[in-house]
N, C-alpha and C. Protein backbone atom coordinates (compact mmCIF):
# COMPACT_ATOMS: atom_id res chain seq x y z
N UNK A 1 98.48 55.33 119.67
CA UNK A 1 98.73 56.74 119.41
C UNK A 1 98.05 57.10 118.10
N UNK A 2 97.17 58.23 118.27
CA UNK A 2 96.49 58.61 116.77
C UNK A 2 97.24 59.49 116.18
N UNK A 3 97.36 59.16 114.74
CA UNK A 3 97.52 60.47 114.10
C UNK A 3 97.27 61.56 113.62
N UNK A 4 97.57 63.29 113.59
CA UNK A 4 96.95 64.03 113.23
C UNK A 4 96.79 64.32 111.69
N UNK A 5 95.77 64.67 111.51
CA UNK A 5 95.42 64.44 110.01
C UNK A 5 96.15 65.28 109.47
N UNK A 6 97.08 65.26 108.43
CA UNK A 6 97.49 66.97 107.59
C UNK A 6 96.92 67.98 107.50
N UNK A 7 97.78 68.71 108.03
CA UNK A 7 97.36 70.32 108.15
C UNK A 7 96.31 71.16 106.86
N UNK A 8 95.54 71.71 106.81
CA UNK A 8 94.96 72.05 105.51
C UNK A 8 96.18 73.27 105.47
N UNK A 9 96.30 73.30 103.68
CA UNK A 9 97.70 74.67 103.26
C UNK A 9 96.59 75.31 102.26
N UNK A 10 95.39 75.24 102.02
CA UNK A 10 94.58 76.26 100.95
C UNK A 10 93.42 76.67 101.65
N UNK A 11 93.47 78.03 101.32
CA UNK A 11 92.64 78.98 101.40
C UNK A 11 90.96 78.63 101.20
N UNK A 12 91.53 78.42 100.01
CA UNK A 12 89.73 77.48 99.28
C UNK A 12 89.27 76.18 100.44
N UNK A 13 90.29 75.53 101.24
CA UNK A 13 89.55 74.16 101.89
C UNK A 13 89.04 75.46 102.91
N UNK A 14 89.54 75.79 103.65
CA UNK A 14 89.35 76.94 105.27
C UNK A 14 88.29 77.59 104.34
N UNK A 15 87.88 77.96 103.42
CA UNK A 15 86.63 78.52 103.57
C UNK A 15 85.89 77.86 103.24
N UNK A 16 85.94 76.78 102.67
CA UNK A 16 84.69 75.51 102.75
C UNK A 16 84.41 75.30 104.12
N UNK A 17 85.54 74.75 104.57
CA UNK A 17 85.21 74.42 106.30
C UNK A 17 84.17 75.40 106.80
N UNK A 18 84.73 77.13 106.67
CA UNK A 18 83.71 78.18 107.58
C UNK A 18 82.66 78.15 107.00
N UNK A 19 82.43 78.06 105.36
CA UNK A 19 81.40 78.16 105.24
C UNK A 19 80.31 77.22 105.55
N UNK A 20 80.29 75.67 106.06
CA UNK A 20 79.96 74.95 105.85
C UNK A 20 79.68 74.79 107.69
N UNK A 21 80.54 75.34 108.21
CA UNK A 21 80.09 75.59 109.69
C UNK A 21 79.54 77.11 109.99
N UNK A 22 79.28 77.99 108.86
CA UNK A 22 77.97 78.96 109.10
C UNK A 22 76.67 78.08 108.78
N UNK A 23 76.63 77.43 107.87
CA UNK A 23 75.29 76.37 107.88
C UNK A 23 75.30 75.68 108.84
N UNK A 24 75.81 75.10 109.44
CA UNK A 24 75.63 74.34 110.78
C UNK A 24 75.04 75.32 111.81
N UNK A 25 75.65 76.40 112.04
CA UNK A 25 75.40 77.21 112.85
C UNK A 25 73.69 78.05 112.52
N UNK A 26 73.59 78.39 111.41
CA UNK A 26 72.43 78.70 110.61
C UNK A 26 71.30 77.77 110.56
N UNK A 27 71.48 76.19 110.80
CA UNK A 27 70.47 75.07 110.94
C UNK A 27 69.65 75.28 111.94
N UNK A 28 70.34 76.45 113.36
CA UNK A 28 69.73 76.26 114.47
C UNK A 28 70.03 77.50 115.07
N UNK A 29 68.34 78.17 114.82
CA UNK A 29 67.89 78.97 115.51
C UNK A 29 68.88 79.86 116.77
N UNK A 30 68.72 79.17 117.99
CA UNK A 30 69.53 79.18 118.99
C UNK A 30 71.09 79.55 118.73
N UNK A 31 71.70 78.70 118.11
CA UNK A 31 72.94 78.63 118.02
C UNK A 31 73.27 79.69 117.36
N UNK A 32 72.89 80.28 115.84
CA UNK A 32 72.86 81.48 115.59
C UNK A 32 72.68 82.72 116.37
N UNK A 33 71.78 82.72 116.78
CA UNK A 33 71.47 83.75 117.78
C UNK A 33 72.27 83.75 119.19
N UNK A 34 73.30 82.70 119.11
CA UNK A 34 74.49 83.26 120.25
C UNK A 34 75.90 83.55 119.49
N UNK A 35 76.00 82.91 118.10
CA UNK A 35 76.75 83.98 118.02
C UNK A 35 77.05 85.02 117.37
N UNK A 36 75.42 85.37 116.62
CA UNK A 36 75.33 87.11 116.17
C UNK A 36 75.45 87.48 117.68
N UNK A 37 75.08 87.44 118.52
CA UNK A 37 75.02 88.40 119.83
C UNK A 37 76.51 88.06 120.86
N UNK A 38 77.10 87.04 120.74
CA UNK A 38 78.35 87.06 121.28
C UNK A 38 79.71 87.75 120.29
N UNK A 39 79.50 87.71 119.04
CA UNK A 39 80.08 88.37 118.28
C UNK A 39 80.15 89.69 117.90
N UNK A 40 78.69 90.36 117.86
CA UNK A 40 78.36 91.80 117.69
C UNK A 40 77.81 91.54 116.28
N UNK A 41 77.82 90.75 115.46
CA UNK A 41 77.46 90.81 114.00
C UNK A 41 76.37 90.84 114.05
N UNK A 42 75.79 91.51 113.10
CA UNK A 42 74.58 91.66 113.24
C UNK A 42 73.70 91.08 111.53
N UNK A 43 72.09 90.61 111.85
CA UNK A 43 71.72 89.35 110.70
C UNK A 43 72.04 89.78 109.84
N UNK A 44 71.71 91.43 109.33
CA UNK A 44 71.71 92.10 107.92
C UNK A 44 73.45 91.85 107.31
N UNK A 45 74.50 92.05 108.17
CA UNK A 45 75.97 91.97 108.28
C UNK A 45 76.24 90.44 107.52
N UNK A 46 75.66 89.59 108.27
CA UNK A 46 76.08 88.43 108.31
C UNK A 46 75.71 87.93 106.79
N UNK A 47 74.28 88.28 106.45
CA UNK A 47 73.69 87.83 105.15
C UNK A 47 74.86 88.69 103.91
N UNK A 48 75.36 90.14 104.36
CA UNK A 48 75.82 91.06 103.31
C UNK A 48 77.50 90.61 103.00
N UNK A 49 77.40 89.68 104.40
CA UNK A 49 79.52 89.75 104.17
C UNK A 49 79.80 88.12 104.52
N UNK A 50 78.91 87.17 104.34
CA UNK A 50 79.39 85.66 104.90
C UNK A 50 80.42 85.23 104.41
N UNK A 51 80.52 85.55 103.18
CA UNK A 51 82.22 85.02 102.76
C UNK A 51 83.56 85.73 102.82
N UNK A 52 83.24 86.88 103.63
CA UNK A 52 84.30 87.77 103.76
C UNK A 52 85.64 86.89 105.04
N UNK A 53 86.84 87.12 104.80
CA UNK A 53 87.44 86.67 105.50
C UNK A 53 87.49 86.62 107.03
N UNK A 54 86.99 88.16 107.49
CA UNK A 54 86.81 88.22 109.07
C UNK A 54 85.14 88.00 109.25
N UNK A 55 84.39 87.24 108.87
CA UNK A 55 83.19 86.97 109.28
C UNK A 55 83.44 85.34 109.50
N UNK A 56 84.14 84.82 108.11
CA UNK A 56 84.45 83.47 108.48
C UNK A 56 85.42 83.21 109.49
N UNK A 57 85.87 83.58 109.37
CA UNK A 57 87.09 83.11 110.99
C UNK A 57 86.33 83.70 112.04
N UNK A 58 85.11 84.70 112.07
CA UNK A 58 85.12 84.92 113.55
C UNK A 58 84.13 83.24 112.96
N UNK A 59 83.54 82.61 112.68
CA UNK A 59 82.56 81.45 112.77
C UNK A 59 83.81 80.86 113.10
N UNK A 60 84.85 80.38 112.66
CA UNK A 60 85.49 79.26 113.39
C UNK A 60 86.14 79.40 114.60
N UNK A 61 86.45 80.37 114.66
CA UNK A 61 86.72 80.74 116.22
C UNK A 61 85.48 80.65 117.30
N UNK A 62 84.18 81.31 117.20
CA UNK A 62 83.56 80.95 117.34
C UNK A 62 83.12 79.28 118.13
N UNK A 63 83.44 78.71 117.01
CA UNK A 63 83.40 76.69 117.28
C UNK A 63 84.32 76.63 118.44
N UNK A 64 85.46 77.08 117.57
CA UNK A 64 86.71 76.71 119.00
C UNK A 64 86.55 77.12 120.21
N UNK A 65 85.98 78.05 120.58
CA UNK A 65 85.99 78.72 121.84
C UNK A 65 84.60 77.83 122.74
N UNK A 66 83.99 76.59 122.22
CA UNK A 66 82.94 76.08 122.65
C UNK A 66 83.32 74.92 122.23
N UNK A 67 84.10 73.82 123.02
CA UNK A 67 83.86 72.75 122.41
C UNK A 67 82.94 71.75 121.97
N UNK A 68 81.83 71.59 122.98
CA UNK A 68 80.81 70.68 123.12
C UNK A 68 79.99 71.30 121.25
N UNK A 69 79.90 72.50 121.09
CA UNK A 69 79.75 73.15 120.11
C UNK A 69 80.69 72.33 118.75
N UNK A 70 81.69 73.05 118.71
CA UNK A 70 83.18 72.21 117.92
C UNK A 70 82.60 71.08 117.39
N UNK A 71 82.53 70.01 118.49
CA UNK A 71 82.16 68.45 118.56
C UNK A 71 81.26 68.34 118.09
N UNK A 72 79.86 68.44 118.19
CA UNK A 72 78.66 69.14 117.28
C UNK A 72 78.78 68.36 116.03
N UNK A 73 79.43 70.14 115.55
CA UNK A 73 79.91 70.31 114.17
C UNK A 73 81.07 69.20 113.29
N UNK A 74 81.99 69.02 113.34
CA UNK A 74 82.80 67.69 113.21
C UNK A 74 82.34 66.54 113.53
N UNK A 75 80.99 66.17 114.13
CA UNK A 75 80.93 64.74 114.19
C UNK A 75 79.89 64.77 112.64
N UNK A 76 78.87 65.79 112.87
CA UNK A 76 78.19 65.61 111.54
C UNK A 76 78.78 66.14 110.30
N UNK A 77 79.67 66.45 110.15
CA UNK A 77 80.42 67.21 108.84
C UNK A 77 81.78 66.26 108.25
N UNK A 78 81.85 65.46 109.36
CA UNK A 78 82.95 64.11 109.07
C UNK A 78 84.31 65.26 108.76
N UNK A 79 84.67 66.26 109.55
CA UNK A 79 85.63 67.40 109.43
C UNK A 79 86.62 67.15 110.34
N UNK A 80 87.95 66.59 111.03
CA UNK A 80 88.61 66.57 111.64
C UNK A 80 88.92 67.77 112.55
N UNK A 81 88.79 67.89 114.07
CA UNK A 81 89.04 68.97 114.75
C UNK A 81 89.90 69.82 114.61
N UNK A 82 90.91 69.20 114.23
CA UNK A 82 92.24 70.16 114.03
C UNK A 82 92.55 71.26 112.49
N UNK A 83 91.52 70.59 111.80
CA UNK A 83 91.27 71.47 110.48
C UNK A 83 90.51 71.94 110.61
N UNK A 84 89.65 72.40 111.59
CA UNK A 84 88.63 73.65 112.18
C UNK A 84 90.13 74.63 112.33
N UNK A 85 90.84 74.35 113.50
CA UNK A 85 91.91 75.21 113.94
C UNK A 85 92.42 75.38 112.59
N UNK A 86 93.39 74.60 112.16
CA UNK A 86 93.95 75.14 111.01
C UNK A 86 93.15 76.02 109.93
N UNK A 87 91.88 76.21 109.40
CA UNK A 87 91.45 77.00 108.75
C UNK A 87 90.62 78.85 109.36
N UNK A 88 90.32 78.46 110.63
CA UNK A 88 90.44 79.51 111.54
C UNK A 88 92.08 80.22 111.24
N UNK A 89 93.43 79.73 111.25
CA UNK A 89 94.57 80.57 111.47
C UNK A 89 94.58 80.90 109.86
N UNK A 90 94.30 80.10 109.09
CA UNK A 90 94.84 80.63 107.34
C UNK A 90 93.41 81.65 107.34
N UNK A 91 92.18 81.65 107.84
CA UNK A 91 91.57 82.81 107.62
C UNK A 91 91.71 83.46 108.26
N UNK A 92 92.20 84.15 109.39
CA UNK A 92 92.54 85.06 110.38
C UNK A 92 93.66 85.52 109.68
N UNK A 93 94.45 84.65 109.15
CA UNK A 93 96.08 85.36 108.79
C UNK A 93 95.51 86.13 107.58
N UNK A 94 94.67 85.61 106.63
CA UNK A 94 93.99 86.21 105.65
C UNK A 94 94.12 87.69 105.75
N UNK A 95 93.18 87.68 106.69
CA UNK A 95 91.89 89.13 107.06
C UNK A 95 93.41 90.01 107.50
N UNK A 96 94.36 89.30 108.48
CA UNK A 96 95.15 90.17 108.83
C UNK A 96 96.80 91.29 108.08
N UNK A 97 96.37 90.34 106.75
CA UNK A 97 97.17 90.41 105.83
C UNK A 97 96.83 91.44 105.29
N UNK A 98 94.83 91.44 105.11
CA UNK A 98 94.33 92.07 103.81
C UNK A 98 94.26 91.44 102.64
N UNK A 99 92.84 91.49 102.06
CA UNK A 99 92.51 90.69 100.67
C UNK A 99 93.86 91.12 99.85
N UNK A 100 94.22 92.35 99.32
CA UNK A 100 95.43 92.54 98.67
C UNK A 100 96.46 91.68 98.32
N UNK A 101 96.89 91.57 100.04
CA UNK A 101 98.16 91.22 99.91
C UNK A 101 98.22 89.56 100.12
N UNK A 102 97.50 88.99 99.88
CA UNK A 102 97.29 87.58 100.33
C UNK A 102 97.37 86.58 98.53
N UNK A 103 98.13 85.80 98.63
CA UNK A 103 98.54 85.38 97.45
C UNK A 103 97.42 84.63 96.66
């Protein structure tokens, strides 16, 4: 039986993670270009707001919704799958909070 790695609880790891899987995604041509166009974001967007909270979670959602994708990314980033998910929900809860109100 494996164990799951601890949950990430900071803000700062979940946006290392996204940011670090927009470069993955950014390494390759292709892969970018499905998901500015499955997302609606568009290049100028992406370059003006990458660290914004709802640009990074749509990238990890993004991963999740493609595993073979996901897998990809976590085998070369040495990133545990489940701290993709977990930093996808602390940036989604982010964005849904509002920069404001988020501690």
């Amino acid at each position: 039986m494996s164990k799951r790695p601890a949950a990430l609880h900071s803000v700062d790891e979940a946006e290392q993670i996204a940011l670090q899987a927009l470069h993955f995604l950014a390494e390759d041509e292709p892969r970018l270009g499905r998901f500015l166009s499955l997302t609606g974001i568009g290049p100028a967007e992406l370059r003006a707001s990458a660290g914004e909270p709802h640009v990074l979670a749509a990238v990890l959602g993004h991963l999740l919704e493609d595993e073979s994708l996901l897998l990809m990314f976590v085998s070369g980033s040495r990133i545990a799958p489940e701290h993709v998910g977990d930093a996808h929900r602390l940036l989604a809860g982010r964005e849904a909070l509002g920069s404001g109100d988020w501690p």
